[in-house]
C-alpha atoms as a PDB file:
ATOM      1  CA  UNK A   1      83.921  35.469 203.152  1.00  0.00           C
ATOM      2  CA  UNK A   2      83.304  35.263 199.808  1.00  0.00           C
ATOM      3  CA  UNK A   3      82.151  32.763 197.134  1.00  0.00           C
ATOM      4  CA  UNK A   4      84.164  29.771 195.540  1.00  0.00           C
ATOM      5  CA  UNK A   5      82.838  28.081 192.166  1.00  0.00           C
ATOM      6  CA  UNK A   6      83.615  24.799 194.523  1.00  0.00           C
ATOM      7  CA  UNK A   7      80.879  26.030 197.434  1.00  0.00           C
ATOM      8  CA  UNK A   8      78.855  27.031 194.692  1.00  0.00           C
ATOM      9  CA  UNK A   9      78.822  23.622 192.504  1.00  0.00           C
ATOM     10  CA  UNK A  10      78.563  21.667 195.809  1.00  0.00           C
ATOM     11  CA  UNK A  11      75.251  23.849 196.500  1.00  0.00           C
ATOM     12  CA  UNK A  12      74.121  22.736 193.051  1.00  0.00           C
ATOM     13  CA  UNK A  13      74.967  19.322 192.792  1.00  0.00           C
ATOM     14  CA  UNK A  14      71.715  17.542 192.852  1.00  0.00           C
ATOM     15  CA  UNK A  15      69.959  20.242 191.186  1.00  0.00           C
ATOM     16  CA  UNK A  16      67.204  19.978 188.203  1.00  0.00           C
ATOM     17  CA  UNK A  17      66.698  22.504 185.213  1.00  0.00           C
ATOM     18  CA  UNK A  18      62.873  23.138 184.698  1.00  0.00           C
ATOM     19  CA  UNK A  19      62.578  25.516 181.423  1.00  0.00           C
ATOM     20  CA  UNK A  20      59.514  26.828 181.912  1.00  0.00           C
ATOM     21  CA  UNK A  21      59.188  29.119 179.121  1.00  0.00           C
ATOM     22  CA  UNK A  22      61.411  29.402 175.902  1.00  0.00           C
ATOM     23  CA  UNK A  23      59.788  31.896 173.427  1.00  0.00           C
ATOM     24  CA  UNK A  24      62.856  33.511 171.637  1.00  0.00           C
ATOM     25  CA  UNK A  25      64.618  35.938 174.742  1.00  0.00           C
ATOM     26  CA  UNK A  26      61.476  35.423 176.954  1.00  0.00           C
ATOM     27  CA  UNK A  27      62.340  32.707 178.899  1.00  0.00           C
ATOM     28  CA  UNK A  28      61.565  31.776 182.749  1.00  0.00           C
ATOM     29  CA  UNK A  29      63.972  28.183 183.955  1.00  0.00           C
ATOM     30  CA  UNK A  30      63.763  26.953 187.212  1.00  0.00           C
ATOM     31  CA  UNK A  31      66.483  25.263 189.480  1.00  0.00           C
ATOM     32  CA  UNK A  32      65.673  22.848 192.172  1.00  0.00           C
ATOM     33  CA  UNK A  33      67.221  19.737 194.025  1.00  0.00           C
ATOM     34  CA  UNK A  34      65.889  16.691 192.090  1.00  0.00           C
ATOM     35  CA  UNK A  35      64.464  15.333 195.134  1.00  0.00           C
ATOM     36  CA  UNK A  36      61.591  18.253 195.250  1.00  0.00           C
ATOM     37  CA  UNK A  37      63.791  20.467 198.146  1.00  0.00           C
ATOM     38  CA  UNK A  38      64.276  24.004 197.686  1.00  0.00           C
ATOM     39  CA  UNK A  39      67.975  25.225 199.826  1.00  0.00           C
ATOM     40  CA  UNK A  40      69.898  27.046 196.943  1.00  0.00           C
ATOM     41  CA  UNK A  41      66.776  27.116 194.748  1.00  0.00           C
ATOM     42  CA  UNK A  42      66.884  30.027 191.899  1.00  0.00           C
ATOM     43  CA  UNK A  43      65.027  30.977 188.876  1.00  0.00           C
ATOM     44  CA  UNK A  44      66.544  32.994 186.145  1.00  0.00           C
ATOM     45  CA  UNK A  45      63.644  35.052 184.059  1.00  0.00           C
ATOM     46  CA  UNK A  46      64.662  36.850 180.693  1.00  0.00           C
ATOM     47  CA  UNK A  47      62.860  39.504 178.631  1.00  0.00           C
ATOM     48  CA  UNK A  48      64.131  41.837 176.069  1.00  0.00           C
ATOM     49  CA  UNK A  49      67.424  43.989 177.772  1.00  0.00           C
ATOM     50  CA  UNK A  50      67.620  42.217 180.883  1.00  0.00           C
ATOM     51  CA  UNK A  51      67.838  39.056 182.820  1.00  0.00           C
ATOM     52  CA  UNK A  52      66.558  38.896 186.876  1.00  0.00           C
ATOM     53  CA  UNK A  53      67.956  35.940 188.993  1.00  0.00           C
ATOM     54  CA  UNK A  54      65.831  35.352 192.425  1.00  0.00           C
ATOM     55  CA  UNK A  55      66.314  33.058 194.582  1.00  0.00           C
ATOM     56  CA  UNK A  56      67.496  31.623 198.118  1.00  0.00           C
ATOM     57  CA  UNK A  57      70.314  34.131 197.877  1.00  0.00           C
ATOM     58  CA  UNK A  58      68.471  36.918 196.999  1.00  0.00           C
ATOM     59  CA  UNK A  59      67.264  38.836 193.424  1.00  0.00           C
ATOM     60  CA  UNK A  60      69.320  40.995 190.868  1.00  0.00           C
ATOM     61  CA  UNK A  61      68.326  42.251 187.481  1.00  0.00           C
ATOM     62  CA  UNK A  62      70.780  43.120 184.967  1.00  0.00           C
ATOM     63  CA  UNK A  63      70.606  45.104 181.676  1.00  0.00           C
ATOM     64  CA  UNK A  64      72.830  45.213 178.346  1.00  0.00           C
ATOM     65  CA  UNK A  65      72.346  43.655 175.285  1.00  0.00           C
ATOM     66  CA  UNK A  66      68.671  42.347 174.290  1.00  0.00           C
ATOM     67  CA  UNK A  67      69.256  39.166 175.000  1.00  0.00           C
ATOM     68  CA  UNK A  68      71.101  39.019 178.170  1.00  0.00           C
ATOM     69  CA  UNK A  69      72.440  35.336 177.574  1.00  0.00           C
ATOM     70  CA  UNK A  70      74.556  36.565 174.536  1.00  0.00           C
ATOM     71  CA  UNK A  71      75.722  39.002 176.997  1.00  0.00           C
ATOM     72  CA  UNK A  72      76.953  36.725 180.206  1.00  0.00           C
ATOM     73  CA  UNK A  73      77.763  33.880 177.541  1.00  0.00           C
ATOM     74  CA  UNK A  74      80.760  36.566 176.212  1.00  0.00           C
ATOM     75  CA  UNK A  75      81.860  36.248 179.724  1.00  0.00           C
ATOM     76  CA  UNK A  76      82.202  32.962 180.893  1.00  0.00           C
ATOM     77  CA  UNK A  77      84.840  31.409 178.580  1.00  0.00           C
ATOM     78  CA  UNK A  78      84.412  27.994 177.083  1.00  0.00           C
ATOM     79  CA  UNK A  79      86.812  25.702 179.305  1.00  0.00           C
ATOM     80  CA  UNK A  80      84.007  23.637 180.845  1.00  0.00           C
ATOM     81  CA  UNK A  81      85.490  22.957 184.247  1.00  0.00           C
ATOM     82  CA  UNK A  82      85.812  26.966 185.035  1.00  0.00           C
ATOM     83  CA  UNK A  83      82.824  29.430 185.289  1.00  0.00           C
ATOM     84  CA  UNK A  84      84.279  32.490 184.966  1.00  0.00           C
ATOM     85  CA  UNK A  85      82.819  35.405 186.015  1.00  0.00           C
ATOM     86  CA  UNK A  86      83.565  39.212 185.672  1.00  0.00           C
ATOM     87  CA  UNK A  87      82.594  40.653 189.079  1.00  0.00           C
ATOM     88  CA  UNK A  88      83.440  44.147 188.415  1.00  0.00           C
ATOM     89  CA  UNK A  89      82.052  44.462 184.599  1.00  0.00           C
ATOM     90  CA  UNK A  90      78.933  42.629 185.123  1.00  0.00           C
ATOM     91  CA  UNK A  91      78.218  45.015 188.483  1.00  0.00           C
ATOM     92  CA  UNK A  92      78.140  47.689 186.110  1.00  0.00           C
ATOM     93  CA  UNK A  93      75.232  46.532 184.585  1.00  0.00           C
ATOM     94  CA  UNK A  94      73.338  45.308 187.250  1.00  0.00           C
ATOM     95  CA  UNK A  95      69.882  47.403 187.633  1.00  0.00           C
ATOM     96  CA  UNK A  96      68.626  46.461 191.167  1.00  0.00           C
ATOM     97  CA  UNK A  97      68.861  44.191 193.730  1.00  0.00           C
ATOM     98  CA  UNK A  98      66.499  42.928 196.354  1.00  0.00           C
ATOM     99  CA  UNK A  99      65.697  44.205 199.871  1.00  0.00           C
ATOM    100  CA  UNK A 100      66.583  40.623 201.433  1.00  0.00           C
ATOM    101  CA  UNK A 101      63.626  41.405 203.870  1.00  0.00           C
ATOM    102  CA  UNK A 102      65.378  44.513 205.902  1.00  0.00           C
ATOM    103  CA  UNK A 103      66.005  46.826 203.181  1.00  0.00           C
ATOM    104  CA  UNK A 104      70.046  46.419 202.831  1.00  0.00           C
ATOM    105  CA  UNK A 105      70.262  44.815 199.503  1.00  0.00           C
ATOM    106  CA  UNK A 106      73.540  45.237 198.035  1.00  0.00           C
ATOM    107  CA  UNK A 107      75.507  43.543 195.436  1.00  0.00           C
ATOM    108  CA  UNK A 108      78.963  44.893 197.724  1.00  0.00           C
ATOM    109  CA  UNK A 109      79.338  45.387 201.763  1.00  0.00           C
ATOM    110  CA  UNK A 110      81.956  46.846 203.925  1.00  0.00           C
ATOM    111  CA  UNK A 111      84.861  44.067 204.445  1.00  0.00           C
ATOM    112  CA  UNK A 112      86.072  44.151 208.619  1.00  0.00           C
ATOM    113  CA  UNK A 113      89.048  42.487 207.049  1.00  0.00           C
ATOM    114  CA  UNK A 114      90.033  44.882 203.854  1.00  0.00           C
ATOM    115  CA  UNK A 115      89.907  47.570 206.894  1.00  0.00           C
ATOM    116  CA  UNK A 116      91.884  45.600 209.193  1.00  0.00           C
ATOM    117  CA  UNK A 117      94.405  44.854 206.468  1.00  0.00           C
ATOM    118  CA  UNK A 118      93.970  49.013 205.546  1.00  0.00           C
ATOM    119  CA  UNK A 119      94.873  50.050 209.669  1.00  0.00           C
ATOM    120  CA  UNK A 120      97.723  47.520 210.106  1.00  0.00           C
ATOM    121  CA  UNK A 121      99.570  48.664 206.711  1.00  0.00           C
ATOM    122  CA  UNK A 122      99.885  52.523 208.023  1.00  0.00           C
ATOM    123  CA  UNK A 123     100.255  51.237 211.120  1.00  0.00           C
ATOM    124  CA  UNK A 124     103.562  50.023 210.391  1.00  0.00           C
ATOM    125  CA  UNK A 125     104.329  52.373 208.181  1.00  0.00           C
ATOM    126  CA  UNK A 126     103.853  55.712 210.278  1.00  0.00           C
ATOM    127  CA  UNK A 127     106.299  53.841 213.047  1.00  0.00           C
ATOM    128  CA  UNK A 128     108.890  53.632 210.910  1.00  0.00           C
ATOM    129  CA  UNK A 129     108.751  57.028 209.625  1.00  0.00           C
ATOM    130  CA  UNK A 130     108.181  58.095 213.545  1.00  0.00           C
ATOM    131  CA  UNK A 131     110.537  56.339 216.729  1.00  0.00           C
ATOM    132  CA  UNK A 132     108.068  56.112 219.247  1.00  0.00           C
ATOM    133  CA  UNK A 133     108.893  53.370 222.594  1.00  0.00           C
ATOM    134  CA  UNK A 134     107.829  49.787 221.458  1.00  0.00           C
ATOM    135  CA  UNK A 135     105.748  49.639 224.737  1.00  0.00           C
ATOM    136  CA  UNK A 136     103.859  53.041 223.622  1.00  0.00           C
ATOM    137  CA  UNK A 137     103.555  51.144 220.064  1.00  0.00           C
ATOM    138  CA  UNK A 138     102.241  47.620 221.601  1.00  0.00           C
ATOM    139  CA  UNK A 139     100.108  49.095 223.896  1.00  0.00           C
ATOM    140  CA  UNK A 140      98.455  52.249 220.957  1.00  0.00           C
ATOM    141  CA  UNK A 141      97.811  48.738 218.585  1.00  0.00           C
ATOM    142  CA  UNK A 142      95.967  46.566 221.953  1.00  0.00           C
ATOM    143  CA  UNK A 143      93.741  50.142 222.436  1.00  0.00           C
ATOM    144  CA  UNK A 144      93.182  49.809 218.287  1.00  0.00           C
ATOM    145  CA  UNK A 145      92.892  45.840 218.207  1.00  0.00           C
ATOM    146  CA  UNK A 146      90.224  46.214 221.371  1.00  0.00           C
ATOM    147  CA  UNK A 147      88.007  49.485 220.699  1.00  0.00           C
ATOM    148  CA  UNK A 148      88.330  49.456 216.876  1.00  0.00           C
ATOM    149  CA  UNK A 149      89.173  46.440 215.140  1.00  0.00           C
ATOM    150  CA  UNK A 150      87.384  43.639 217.483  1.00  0.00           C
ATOM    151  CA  UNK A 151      84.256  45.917 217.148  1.00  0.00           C
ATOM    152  CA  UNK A 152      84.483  46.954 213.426  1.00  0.00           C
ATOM    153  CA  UNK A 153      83.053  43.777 211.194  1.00  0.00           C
ATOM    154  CA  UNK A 154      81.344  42.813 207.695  1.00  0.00           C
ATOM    155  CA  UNK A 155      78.388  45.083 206.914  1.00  0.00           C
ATOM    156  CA  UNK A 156      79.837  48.068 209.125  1.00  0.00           C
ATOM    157  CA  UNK A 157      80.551  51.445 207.547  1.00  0.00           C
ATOM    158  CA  UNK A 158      83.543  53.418 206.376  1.00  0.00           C
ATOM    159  CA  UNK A 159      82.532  56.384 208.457  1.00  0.00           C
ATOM    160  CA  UNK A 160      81.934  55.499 211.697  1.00  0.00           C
ATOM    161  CA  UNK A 161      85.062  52.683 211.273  1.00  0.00           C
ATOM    162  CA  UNK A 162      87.035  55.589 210.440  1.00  0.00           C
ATOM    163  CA  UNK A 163      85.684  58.131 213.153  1.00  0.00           C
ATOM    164  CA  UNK A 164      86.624  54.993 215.892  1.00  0.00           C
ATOM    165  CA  UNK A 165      89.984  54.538 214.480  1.00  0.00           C
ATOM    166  CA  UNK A 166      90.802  58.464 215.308  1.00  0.00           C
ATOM    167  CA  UNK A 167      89.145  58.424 218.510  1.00  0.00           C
ATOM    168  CA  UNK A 168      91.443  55.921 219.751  1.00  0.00           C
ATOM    169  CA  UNK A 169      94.810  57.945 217.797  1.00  0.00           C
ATOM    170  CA  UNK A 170      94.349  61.235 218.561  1.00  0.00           C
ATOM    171  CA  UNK A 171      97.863  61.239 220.015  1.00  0.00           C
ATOM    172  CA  UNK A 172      99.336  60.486 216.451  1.00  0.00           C
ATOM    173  CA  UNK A 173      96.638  62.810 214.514  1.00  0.00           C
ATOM    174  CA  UNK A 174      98.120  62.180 210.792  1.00  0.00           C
ATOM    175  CA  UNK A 175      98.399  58.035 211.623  1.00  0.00           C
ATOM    176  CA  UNK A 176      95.392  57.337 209.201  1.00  0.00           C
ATOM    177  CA  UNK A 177      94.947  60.995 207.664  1.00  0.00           C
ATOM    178  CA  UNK A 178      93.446  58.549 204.674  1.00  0.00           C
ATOM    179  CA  UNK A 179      91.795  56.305 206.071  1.00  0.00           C
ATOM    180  CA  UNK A 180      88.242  57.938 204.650  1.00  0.00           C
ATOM    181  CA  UNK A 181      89.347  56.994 201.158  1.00  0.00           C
ATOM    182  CA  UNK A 182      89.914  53.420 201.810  1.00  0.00           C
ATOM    183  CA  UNK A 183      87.965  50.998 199.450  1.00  0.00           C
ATOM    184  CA  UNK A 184      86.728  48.426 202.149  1.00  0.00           C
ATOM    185  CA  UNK A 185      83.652  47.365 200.408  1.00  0.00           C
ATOM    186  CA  UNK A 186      83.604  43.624 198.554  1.00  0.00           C
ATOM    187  CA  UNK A 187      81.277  41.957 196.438  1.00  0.00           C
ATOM    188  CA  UNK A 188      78.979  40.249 198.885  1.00  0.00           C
ATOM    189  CA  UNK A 189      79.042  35.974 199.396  1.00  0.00           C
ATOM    190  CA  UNK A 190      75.001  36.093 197.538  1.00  0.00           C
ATOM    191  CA  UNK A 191      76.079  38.184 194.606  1.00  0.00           C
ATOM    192  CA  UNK A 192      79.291  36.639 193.728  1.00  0.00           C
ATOM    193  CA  UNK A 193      76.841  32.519 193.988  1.00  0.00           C
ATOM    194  CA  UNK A 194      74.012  34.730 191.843  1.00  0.00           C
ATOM    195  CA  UNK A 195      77.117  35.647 189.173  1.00  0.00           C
ATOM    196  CA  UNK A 196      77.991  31.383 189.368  1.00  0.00           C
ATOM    197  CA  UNK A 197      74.733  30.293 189.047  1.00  0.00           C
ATOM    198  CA  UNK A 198      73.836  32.362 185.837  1.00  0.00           C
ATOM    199  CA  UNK A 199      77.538  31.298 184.250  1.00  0.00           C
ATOM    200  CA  UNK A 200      76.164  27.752 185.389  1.00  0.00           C
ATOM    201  CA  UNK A 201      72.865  27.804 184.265  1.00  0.00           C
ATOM    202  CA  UNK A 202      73.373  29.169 180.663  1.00  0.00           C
ATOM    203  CA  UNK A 203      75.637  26.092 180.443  1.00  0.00           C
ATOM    204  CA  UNK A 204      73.020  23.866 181.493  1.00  0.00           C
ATOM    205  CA  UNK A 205      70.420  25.878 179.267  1.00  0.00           C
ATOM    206  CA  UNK A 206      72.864  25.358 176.041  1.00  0.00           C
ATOM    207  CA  UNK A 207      73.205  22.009 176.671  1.00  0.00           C
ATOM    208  CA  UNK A 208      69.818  21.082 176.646  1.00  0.00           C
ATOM    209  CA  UNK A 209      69.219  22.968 173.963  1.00  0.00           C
ATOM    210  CA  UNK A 210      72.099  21.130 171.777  1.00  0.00           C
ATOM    211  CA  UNK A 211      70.312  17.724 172.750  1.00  0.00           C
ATOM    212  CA  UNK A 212      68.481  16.317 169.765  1.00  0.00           C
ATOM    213  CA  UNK A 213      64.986  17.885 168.650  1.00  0.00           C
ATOM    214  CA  UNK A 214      63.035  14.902 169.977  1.00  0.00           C
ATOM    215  CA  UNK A 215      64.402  14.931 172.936  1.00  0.00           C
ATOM    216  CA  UNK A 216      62.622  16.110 175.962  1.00  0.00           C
ATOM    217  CA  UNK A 217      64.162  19.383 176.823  1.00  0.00           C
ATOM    218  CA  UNK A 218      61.697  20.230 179.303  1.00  0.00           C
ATOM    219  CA  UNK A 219      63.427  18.874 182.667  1.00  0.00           C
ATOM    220  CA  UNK A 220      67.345  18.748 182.493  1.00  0.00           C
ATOM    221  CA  UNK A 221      69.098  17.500 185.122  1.00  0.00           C
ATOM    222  CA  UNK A 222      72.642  18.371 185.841  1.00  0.00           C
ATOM    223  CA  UNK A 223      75.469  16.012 185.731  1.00  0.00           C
ATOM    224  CA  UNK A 224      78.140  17.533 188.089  1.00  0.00           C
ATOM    225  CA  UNK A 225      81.560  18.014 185.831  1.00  0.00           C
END
């Protein structure tokens, strides 16, 4: 499962920009629900070559450009009801990422259902390069469905996935011959909202800056668009 800008503007629809500090690319802003509770609460820090985002769904830091906002502001486009985001360019500059509290912080994971989608493609394709009984084939893909695929989930590995999936096809030895190359990882549900929320809160950021200079900048709160 990943990440929708809809799940992710629902998660933020009552909340309030505090900007905390503003002192050139030095800048701490706080988001909260308006009502003073904290589920989906973040805080995006800034300091010269990199921006950190912590919050409910976990911490990243990323590093470019001196000020990071000029950076993710290229990115996001200026059609105001899309964030867009650029998953694979802004992972390449992404600098660490938090433990979440068992030390398997990750801005990707292992996808049960890329590999699922990776096993019944050669599947089907090795049977009909090979005539084999279609009781022999229905019963080989219950043995793979049961012992492999109904075991094999998010956050598992590649490896043992792949040592399971031969176990069980040792009959047909050159089934999944690739199967160790596979690219089963995807970006992970928290990363993908942490890539949303920054999109979304330089928005909110530039808009309170654009307000009029004796206007009180201090506490913004978000109108949903």
């Amino acid at each position: 499962m990943t990440c929708t800008q809809e799940r992710f503007e629902r998660d933020v629809a009552d909340h309030v920009m505090t900007i905390v500090r503003d002192d050139g690319v030095d800048r701490y802003i706080k988001f909260r629900n308006k009502d003073g509770e904290f589920p989906y609460w973040f805080e995006i820090l800034t300091w010269p070559g990199a921006l950190c985002i912590r919050g409910d769904c976990g911490t990243y830091v990323f590093s470019r450009l001196t000020d990071m906002f000029e950076f993710f502001r290229a990115g996001i486009g200026n059609d105001p009801s899309k964030l867009r985001i650029n998953e694979g360019y802004w992972c390449e500059k992404l600098q660490a990422v938090s433990c979440n509290g068992y030390g398997k912080g990750r801005a990707q994971e292992f996808s049960g259902d890329k590999f699922a989608a990776y096993v019944k493609r050669d599947f089907e394709s090795y049977f009909e390069r090979h005539h084999v009984d279609a009781q022999r084939k229905a019963h080989l893909w219950r043995e793979i469905q049961d012992y492999v695929l109904d075991y094999v989930g998010d956050g598992y590995e590649l490896g043992p996935a792949a040592t399971l999936l031969h176990e069980r096809t040792e009959e047909f030895p050159r089934m999944f011959e690739d199967c160790w190359e596979w690219h089963c990882d995807e970006y992970t549900f928290q990363f993908i909202w942490c890539l949303y929320a920054i999109a979304w809160a330089i928005r909110q950021y530039d808009a309170a800056k654009a307000l009029p200079a004796d206007a009180d900048t201090k506490t913004f709160v978000e109108q949903a668009s």
